[in-house]
C-alpha atoms as a PDB file:
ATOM      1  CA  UNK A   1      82.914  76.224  96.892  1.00  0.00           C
ATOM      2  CA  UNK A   2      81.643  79.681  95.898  1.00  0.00           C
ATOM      3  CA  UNK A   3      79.145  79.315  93.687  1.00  0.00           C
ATOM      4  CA  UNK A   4      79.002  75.555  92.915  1.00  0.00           C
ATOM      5  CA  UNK A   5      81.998  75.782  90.722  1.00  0.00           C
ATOM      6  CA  UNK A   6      85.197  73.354  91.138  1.00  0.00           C
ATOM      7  CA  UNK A   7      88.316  74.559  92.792  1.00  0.00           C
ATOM      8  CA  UNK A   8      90.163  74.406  89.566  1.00  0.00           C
ATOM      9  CA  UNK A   9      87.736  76.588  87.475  1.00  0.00           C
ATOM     10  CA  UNK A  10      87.400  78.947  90.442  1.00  0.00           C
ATOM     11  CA  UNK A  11      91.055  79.456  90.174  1.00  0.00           C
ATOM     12  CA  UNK A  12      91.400  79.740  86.663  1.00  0.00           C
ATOM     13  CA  UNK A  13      88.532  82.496  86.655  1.00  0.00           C
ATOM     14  CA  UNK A  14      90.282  84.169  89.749  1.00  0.00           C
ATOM     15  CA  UNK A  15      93.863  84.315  87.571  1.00  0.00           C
ATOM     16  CA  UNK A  16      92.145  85.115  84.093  1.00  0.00           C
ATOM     17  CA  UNK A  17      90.071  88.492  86.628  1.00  0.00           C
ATOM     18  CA  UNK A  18      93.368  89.473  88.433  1.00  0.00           C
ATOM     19  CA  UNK A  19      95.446  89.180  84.744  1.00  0.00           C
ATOM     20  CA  UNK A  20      92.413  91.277  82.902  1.00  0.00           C
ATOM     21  CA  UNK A  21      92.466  94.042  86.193  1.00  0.00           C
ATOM     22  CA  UNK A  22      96.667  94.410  85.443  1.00  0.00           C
ATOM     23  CA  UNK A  23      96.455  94.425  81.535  1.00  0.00           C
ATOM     24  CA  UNK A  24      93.407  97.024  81.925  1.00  0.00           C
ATOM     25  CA  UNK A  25      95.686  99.370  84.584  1.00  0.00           C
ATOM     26  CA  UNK A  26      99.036  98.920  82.588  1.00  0.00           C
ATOM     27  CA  UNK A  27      96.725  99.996  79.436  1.00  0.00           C
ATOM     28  CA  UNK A  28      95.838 103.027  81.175  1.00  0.00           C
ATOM     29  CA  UNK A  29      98.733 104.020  82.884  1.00  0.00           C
ATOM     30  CA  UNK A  30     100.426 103.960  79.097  1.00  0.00           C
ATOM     31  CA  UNK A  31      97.314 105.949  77.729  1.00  0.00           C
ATOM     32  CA  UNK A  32      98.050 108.987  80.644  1.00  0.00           C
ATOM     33  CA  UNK A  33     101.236 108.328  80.842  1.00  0.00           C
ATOM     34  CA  UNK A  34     101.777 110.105  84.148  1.00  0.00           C
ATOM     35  CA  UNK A  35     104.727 112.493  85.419  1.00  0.00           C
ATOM     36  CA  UNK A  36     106.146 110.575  88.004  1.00  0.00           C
ATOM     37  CA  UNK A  37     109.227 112.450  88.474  1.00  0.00           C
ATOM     38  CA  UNK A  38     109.486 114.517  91.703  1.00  0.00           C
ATOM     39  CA  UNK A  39     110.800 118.551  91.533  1.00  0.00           C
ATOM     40  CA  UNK A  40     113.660 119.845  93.592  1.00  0.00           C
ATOM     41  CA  UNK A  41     111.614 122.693  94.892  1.00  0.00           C
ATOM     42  CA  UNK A  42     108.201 122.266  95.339  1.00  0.00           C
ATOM     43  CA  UNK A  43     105.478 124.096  93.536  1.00  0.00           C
ATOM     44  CA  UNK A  44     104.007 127.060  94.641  1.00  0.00           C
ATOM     45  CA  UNK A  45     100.161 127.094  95.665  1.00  0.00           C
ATOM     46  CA  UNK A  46      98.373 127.463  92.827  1.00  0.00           C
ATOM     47  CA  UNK A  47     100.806 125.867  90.282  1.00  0.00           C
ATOM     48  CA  UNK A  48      99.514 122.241  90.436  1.00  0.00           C
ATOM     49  CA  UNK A  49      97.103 121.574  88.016  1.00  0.00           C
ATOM     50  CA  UNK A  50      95.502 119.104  90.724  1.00  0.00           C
ATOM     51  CA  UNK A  51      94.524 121.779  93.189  1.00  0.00           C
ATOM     52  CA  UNK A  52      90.744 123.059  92.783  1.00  0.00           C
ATOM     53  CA  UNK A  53      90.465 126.791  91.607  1.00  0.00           C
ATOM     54  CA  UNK A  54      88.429 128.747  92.786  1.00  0.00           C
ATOM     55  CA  UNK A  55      88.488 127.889  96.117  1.00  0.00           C
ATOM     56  CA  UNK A  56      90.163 129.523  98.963  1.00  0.00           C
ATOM     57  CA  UNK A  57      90.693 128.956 102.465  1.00  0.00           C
ATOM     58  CA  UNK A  58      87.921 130.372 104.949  1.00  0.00           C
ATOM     59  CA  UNK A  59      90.317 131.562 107.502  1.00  0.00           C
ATOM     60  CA  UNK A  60      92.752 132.849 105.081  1.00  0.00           C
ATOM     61  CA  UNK A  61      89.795 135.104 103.588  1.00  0.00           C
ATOM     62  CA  UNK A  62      88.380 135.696 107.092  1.00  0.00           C
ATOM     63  CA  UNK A  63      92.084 137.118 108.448  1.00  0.00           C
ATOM     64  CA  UNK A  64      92.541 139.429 105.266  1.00  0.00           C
ATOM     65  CA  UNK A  65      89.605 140.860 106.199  1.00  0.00           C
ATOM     66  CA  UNK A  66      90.337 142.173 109.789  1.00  0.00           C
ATOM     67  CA  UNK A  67      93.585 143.436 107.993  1.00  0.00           C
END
């Protein structure tokens, strides 16, 4: 067994880890609390607050040059 511990304990610490990981995510997920609905039209670029500003494509940049 892992460790020298007994197949019982080894469970019991493998159920009390895996119940701890879910607790700590379901605390989480209630802290951020998350939009998880989906839009009928999707956003335009630039309206998600996930996309980096700042940054722009190379080849868009590159072609609105030779413009």
């Amino acid at each position: 067994m892992p460790a020298g511990v007994s197949w019982p304990r080894y469970l019991k610490m493998l159920g009390t880890s895996i119940l701890a990981m879910f607790a700590g995510a379901e605390v989480v997920h209630r802290y951020y609390r998350p939009d998880l609905s989906i839009p009928e039209i999707p956003p335009k670029p630039g309206e998600l607050k996930t996309e980096l500003l700042g940054l722009t494509d190379p080849l868009q940049t590159h072609n609105s040059k030779q413009h």
